[in-house]
N, C-alpha and C. Protein backbone atom coordinates (compact mmCIF):
# COMPACT_ATOMS: atom_id res chain seq x y z
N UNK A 1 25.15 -5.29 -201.11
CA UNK A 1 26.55 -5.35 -200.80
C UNK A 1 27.31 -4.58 -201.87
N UNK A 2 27.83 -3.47 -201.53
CA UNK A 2 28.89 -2.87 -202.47
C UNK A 2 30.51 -3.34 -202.66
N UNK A 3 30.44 -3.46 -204.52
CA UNK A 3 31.45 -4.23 -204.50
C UNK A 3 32.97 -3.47 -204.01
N UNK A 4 34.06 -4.18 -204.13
CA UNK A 4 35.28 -3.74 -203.54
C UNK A 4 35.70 -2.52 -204.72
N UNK A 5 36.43 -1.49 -204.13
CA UNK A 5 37.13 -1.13 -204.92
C UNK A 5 37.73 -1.50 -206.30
N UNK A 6 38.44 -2.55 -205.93
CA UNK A 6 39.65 -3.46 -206.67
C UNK A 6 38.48 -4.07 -207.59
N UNK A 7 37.48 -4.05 -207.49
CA UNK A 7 36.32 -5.00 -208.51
C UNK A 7 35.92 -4.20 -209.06
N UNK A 8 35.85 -3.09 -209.14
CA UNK A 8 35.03 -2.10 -209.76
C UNK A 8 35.89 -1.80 -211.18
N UNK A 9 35.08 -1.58 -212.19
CA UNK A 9 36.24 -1.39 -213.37
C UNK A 9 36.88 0.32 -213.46
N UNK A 10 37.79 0.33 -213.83
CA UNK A 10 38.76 1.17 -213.75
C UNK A 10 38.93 2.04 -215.21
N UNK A 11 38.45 3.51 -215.70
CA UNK A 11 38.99 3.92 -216.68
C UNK A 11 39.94 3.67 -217.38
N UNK A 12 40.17 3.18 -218.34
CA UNK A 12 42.03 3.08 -218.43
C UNK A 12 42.09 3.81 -219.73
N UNK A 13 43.70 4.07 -219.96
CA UNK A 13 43.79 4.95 -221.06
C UNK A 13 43.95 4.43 -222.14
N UNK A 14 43.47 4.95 -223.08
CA UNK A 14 43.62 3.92 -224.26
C UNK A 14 45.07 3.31 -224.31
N UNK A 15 44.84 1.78 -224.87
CA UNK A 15 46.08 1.14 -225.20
C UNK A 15 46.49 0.49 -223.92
N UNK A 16 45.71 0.68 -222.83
CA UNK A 16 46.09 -0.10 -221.42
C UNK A 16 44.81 -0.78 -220.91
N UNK A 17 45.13 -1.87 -219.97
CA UNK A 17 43.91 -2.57 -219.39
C UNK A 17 43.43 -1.79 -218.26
N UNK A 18 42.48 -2.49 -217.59
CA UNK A 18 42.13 -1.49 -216.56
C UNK A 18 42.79 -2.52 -215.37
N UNK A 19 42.98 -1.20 -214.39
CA UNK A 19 43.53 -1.48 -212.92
C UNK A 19 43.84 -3.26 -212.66
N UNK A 20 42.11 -3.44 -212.50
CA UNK A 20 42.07 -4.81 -212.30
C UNK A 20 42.47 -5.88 -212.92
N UNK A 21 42.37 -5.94 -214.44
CA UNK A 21 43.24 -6.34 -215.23
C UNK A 21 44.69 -6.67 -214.70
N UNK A 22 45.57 -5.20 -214.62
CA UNK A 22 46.77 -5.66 -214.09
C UNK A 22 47.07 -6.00 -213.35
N UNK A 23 46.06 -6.35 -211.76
CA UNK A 23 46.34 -6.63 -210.70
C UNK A 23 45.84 -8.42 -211.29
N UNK A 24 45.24 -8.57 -212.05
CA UNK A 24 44.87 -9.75 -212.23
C UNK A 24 46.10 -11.05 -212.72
N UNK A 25 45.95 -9.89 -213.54
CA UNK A 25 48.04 -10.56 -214.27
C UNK A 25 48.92 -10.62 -213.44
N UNK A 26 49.13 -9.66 -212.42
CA UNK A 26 50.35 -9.49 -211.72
C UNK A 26 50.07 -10.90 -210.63
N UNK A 27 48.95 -11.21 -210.53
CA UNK A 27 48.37 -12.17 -209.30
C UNK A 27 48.82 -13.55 -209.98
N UNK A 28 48.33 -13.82 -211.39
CA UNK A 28 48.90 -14.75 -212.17
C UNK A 28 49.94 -14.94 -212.23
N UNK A 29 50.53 -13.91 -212.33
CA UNK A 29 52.22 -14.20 -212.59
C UNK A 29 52.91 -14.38 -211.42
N UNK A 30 52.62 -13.73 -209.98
CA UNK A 30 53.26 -14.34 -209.27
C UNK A 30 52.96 -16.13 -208.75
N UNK A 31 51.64 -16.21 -208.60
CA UNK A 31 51.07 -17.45 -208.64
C UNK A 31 52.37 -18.67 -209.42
N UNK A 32 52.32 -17.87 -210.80
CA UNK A 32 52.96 -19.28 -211.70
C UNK A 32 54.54 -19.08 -210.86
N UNK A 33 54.85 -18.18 -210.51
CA UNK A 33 56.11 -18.17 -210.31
C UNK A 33 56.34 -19.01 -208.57
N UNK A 34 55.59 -18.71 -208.01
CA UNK A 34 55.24 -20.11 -207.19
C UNK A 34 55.35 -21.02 -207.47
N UNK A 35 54.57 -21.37 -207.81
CA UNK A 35 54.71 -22.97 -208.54
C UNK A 35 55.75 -23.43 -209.10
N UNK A 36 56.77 -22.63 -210.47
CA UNK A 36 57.95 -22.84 -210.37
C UNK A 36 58.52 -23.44 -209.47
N UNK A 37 58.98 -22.45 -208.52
CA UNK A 37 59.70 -22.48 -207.43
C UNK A 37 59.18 -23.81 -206.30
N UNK A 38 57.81 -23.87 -206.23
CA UNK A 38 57.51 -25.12 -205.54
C UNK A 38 58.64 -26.17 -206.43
N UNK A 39 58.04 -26.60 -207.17
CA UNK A 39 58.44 -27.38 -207.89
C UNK A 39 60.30 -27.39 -208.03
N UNK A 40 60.48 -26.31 -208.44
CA UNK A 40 62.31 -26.77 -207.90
C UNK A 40 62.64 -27.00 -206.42
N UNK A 41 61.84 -26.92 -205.75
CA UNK A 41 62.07 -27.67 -204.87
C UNK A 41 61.52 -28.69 -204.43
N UNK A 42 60.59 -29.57 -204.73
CA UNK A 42 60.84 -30.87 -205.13
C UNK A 42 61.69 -31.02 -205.66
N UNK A 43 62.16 -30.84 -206.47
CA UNK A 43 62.97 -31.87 -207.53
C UNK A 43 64.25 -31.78 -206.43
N UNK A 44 65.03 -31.06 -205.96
CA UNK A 44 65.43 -30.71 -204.85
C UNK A 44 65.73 -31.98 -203.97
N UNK A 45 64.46 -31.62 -203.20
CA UNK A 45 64.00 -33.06 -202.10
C UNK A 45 64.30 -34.15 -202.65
N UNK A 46 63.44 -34.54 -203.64
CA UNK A 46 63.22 -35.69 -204.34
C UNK A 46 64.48 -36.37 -204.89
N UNK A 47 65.86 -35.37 -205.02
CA UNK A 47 66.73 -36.08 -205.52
C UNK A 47 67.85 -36.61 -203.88
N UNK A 48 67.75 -35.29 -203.09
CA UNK A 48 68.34 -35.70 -201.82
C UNK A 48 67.68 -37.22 -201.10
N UNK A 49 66.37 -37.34 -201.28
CA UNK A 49 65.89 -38.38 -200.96
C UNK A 49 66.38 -39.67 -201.49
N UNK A 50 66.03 -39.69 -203.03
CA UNK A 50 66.40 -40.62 -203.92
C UNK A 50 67.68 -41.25 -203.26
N UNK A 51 68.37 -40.27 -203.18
CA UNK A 51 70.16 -40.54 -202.58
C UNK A 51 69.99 -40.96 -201.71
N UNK A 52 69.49 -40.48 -200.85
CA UNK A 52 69.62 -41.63 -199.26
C UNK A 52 69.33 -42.85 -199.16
N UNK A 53 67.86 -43.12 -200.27
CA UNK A 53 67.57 -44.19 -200.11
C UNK A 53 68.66 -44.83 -200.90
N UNK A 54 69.36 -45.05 -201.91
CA UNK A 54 70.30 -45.39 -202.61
C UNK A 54 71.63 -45.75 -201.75
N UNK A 55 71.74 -44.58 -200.70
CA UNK A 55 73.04 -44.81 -199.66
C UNK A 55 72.32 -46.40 -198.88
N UNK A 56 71.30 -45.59 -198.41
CA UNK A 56 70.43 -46.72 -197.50
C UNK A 56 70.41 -47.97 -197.82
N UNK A 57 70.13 -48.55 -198.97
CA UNK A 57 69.74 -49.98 -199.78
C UNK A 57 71.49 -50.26 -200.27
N UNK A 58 71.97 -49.68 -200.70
CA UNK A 58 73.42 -50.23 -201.09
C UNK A 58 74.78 -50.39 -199.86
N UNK A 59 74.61 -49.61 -198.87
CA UNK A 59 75.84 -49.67 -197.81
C UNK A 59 74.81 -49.57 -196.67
N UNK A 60 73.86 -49.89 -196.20
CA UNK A 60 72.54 -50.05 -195.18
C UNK A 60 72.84 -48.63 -193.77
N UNK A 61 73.56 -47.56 -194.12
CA UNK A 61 73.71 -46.49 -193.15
C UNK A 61 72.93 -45.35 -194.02
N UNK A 62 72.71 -44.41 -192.73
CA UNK A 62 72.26 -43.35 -193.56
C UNK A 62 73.10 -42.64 -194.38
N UNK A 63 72.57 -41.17 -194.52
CA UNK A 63 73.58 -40.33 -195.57
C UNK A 63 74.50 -39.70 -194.62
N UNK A 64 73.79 -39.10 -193.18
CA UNK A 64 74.91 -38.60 -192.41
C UNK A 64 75.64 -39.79 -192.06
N UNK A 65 75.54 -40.98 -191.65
CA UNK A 65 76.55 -41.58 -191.41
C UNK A 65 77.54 -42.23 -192.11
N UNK A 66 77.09 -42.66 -193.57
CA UNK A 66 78.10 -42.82 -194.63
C UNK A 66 79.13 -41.72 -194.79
N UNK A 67 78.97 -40.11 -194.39
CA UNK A 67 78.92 -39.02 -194.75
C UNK A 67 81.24 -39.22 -193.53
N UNK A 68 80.01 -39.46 -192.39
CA UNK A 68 80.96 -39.66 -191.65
C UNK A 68 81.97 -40.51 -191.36
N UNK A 69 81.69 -41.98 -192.03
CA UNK A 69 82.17 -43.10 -191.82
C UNK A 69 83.27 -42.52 -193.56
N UNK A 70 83.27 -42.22 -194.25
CA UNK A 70 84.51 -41.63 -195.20
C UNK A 70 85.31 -40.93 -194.71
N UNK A 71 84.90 -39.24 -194.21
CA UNK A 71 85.35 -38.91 -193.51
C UNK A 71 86.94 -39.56 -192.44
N UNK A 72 85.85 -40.02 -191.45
CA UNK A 72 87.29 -41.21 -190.90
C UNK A 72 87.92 -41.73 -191.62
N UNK A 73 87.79 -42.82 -192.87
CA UNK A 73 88.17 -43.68 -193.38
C UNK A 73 89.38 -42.29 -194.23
N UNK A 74 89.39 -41.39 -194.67
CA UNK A 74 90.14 -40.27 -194.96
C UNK A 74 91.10 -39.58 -194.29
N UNK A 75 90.81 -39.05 -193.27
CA UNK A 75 91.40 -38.66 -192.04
C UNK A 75 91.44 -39.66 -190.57
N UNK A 76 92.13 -40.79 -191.03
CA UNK A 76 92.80 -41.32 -189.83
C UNK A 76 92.99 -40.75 -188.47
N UNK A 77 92.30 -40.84 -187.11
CA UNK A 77 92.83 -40.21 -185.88
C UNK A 77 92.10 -38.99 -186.30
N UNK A 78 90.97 -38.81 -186.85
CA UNK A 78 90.14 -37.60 -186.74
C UNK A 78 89.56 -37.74 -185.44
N UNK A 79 89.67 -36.60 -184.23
CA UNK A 79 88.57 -36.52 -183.07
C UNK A 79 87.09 -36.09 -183.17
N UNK A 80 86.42 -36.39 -182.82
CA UNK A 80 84.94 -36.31 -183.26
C UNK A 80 84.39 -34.97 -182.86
N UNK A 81 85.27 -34.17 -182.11
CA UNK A 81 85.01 -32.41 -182.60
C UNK A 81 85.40 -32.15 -184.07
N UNK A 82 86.67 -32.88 -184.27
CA UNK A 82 86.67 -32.26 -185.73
C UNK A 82 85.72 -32.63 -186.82
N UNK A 83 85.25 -34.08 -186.62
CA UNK A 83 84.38 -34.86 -187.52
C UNK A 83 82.61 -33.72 -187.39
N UNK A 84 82.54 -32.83 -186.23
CA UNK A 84 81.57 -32.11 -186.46
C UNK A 84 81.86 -30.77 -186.55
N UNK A 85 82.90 -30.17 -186.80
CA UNK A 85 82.98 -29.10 -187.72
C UNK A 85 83.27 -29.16 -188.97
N UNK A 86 83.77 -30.43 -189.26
CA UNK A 86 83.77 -30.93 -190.69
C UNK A 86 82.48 -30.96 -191.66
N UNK A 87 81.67 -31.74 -190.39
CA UNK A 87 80.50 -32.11 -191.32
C UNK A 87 79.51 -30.66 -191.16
N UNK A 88 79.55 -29.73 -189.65
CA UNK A 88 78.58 -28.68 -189.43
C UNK A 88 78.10 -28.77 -189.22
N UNK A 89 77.73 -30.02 -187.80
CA UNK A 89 76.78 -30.67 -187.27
C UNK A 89 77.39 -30.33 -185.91
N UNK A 90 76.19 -30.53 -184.45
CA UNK A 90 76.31 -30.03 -183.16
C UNK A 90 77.53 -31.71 -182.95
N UNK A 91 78.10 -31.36 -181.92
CA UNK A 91 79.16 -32.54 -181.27
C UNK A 91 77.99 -33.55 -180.65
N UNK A 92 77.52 -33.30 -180.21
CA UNK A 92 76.50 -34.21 -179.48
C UNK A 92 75.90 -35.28 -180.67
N UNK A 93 75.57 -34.52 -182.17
CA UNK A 93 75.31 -35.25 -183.40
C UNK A 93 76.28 -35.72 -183.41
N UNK A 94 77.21 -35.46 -183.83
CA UNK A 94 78.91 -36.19 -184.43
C UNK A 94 78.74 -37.10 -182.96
N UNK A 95 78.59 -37.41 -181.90
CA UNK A 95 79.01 -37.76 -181.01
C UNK A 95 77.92 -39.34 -181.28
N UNK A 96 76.50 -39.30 -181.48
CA UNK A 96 75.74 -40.22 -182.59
C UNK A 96 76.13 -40.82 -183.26
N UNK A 97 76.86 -40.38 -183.95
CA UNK A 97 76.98 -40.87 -185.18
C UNK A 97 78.47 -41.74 -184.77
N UNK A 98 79.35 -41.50 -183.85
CA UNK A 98 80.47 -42.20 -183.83
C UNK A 98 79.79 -43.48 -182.66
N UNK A 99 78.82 -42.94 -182.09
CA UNK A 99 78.29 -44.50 -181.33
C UNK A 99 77.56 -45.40 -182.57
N UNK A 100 77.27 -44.97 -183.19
CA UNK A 100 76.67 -45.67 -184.20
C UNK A 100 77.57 -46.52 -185.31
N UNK A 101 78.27 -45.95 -185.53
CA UNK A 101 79.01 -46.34 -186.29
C UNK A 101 80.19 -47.54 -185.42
N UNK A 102 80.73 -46.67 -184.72
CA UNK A 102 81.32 -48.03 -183.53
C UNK A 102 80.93 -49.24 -183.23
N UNK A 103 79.28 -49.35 -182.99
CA UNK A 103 78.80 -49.84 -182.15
C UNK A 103 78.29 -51.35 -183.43
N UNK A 104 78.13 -50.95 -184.35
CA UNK A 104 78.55 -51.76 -185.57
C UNK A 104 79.80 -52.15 -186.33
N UNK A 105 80.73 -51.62 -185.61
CA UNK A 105 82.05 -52.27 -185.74
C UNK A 105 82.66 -52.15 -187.43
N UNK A 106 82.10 -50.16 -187.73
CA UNK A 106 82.70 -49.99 -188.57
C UNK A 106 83.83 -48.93 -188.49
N UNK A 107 83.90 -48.27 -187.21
CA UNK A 107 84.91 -47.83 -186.73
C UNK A 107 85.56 -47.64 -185.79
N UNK A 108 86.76 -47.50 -185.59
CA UNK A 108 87.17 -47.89 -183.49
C UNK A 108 87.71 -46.46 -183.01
N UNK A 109 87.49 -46.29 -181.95
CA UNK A 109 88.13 -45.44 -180.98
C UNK A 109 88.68 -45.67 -180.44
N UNK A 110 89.55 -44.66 -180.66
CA UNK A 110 90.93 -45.19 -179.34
C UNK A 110 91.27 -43.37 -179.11
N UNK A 111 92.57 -43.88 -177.35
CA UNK A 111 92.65 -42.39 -176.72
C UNK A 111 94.68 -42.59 -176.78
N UNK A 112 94.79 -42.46 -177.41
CA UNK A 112 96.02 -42.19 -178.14
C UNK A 112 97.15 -41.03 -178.05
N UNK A 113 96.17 -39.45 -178.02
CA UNK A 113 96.79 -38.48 -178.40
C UNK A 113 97.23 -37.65 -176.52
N UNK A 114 97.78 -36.51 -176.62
CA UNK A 114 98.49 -36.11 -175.41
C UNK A 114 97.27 -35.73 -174.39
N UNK A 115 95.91 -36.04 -174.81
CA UNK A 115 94.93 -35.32 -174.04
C UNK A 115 94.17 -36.47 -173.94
N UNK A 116 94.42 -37.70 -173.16
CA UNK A 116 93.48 -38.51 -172.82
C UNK A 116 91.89 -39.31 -173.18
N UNK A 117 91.32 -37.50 -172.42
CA UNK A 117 90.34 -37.40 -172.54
C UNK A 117 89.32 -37.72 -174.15
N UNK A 118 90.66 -37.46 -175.26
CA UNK A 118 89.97 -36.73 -176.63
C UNK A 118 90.14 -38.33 -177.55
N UNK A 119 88.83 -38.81 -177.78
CA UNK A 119 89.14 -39.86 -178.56
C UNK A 119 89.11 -39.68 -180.47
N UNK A 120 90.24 -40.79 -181.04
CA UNK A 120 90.70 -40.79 -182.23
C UNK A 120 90.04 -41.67 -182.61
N UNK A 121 89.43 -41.25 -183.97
CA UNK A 121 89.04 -42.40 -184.95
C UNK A 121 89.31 -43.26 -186.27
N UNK A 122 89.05 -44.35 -186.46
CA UNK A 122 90.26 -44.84 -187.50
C UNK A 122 88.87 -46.20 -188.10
N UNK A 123 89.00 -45.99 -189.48
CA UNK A 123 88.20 -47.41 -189.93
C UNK A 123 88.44 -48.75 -189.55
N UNK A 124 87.39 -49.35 -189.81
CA UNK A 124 87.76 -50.56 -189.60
C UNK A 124 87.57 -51.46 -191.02
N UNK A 125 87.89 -52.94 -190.92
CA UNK A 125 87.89 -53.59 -192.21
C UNK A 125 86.69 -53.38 -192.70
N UNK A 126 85.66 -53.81 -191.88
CA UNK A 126 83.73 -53.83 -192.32
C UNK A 126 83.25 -52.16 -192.68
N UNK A 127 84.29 -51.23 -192.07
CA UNK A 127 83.55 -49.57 -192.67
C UNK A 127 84.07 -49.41 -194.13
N UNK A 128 85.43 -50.08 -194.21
CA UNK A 128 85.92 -50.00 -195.86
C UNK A 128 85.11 -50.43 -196.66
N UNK A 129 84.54 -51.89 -196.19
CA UNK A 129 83.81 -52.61 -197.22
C UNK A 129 82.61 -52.10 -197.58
N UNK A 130 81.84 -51.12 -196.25
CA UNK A 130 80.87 -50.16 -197.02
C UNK A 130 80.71 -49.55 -197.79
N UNK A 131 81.69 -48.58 -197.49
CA UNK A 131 82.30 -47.78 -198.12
C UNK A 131 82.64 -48.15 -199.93
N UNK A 132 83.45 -49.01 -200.15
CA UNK A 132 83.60 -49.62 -200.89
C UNK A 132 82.26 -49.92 -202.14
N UNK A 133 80.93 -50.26 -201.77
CA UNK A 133 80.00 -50.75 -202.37
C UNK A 133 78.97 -49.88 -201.88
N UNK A 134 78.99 -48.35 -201.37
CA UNK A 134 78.47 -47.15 -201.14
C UNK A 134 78.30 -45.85 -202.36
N UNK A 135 77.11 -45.95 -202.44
CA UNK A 135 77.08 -45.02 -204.10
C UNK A 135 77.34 -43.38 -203.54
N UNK A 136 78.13 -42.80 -204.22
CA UNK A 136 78.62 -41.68 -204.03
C UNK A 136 77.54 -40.30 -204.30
N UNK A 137 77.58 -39.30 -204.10
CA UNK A 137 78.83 -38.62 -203.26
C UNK A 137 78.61 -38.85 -201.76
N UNK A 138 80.00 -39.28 -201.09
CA UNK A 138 79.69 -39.45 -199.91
C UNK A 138 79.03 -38.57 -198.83
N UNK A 139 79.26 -37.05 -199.23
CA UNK A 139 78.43 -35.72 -198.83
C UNK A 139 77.37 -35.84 -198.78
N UNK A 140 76.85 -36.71 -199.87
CA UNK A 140 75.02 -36.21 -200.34
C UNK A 140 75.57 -35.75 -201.22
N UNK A 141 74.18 -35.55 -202.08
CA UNK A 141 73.97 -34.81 -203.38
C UNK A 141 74.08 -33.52 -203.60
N UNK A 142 73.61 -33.37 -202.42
CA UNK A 142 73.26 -31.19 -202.40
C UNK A 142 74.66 -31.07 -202.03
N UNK A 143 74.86 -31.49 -200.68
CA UNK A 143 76.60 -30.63 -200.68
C UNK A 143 77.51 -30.57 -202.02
N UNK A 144 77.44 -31.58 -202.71
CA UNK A 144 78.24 -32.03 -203.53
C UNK A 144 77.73 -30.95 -204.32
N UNK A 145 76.61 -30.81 -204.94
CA UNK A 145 75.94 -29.93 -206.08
C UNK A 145 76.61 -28.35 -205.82
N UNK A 146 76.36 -28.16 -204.21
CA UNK A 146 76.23 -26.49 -204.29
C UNK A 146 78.10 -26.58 -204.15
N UNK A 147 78.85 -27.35 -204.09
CA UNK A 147 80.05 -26.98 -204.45
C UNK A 147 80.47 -26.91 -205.47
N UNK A 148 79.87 -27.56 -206.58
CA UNK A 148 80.10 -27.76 -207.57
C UNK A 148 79.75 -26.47 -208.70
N UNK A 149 78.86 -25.11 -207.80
CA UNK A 149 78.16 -24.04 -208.27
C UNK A 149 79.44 -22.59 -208.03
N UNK A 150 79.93 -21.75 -208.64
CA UNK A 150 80.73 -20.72 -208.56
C UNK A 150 79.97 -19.61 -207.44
N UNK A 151 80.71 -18.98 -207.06
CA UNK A 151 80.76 -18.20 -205.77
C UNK A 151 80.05 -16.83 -206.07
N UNK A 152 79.41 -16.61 -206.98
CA UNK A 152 78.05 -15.83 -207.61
C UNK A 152 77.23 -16.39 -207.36
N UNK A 153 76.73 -17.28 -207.74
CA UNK A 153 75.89 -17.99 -207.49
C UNK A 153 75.68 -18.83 -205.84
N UNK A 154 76.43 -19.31 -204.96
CA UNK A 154 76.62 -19.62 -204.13
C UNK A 154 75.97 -18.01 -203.23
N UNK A 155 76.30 -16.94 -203.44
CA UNK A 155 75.92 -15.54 -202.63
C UNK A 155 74.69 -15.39 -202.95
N UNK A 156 74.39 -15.38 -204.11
CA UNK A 156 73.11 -15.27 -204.62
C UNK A 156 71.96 -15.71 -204.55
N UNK A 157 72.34 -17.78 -203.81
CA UNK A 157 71.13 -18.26 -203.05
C UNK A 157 71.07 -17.85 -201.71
N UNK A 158 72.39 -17.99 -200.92
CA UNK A 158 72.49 -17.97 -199.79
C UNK A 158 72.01 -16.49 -199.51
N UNK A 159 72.00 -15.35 -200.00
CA UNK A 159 70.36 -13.93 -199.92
C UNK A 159 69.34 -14.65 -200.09
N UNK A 160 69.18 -15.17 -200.99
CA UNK A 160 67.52 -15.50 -201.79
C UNK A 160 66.76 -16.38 -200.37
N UNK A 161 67.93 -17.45 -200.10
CA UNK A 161 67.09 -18.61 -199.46
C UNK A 161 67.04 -17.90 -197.94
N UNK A 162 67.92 -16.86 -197.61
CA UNK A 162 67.98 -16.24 -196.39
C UNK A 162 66.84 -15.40 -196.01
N UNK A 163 66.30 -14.62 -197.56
CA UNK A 163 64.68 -14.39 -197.05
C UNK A 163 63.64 -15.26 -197.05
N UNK A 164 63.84 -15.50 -197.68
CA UNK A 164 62.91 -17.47 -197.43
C UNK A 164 63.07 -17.81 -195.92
N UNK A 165 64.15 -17.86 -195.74
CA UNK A 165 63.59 -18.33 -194.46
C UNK A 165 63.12 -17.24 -193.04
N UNK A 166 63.68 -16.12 -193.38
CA UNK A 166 63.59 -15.05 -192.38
C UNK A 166 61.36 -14.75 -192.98
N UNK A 167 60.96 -15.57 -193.68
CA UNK A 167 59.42 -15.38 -193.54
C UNK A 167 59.07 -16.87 -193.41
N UNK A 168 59.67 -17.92 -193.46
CA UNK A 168 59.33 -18.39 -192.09
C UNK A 168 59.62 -18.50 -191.31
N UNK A 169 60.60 -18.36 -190.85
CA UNK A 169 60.73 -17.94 -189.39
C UNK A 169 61.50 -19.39 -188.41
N UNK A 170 61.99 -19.62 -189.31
CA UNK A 170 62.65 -21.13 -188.74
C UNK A 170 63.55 -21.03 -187.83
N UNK A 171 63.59 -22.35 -187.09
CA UNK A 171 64.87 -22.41 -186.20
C UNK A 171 66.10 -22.71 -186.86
N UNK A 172 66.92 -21.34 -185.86
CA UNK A 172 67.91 -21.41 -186.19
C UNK A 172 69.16 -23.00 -185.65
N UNK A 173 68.78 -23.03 -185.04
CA UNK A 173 69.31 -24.71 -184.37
C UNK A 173 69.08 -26.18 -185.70
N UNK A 174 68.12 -26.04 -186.55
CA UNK A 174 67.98 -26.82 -187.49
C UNK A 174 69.20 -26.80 -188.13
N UNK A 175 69.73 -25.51 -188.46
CA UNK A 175 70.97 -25.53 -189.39
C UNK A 175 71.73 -26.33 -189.39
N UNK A 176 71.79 -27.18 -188.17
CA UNK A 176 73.27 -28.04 -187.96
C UNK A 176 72.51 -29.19 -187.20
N UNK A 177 71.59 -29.53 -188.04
CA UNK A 177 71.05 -31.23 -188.35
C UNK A 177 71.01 -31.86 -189.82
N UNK A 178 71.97 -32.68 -189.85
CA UNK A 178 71.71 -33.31 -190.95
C UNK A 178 70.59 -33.57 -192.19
N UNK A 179 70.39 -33.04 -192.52
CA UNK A 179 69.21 -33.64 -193.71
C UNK A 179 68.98 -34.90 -193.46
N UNK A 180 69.84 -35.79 -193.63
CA UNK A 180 69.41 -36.94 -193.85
C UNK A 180 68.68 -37.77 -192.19
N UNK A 181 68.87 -36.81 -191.36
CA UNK A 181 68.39 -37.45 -190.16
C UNK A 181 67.08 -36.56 -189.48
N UNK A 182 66.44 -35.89 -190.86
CA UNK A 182 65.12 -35.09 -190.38
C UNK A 182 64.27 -35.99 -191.09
């Protein structure tokens, strides 16, 4: 069996390694730089998680729905189109999340405004008290974080993570599901 090219040793000029050498390093170095990057993202996950469970065990809703149940409790007579361009979630989600939340009698609907059809939302005593004894940020962690990052940086992931995902190849429909409800 004749070995590969790439295995074969390589003249080099004095003061340099050979070929393989540098392909060896360059393989290393991207390798570690993987791993990095794995790893910041765990820590990533691991803290969005942490948070939910924290939302979860202290005010017993998830993160999107704590997320939402402020929201209302903020904007009085918010309609639940706006509550999902707010949050950047499909209406049909926002539309979840207000049966859910209703349906536990932490917030009420009512049809109030000149269009019948369009229902308003408003807290109730039991969504305050969640709320109330609900560990912050009511966003989540990440929203809160990447606002908290200057608008260099904000461009700068949103390229980076945009080829990231254009090699894998993800759905685009994920975008506007909650984290906390994958």
């Amino acid at each position: 069996m004749k070995p590969s090219p790439t295995s074969a040793p390589v003249e080099a000029e004095p003061g340099q390694a050979p070929f393989v050498e540098h392909e060896a390093l360059a393989e290393s170095a991207q390798r570690e730089s993987v791993v990095q990057v794995l790893r910041q993202f765990r820590q990533v996950f691991n803290a969005v998680r942490t948070h939910f469970q924290q939302v979860e065990k202290h005010a017993g809703l998830g993160g999107a729905q704590l997320w939402a149940l402020s929201l209302v409790s903020s904007h009085p007579g918010l309609g639940v189109s706006e509550l999902a361009a707010t949050m950047d979630i499909h209406q049909s989600t926002a539309s979840n999340l207000v049966r859910a939340l209703s349906d536990r009698q932490l917030i009420k609907t009512h049809r109030n405004g000149p269009d019948k059809r369009a229902v308003q939302l408003a807290i109730e005593p039991a969504g305050s008290a969640v709320l109330a004894r609900a560990p912050g940020p009511y966003t989540g962690v990440l929203p809160s974080a990447l606002a908290s990052l200057d608008d260099a940086v904000l461009e700068r992931l949103h390229q980076d993570l945009g080829a990231l995902l254009a090699t894998l190849g993800t759905d685009e429909h994920a975008a506007k599901v909650p984290i906390s409800q994958m």
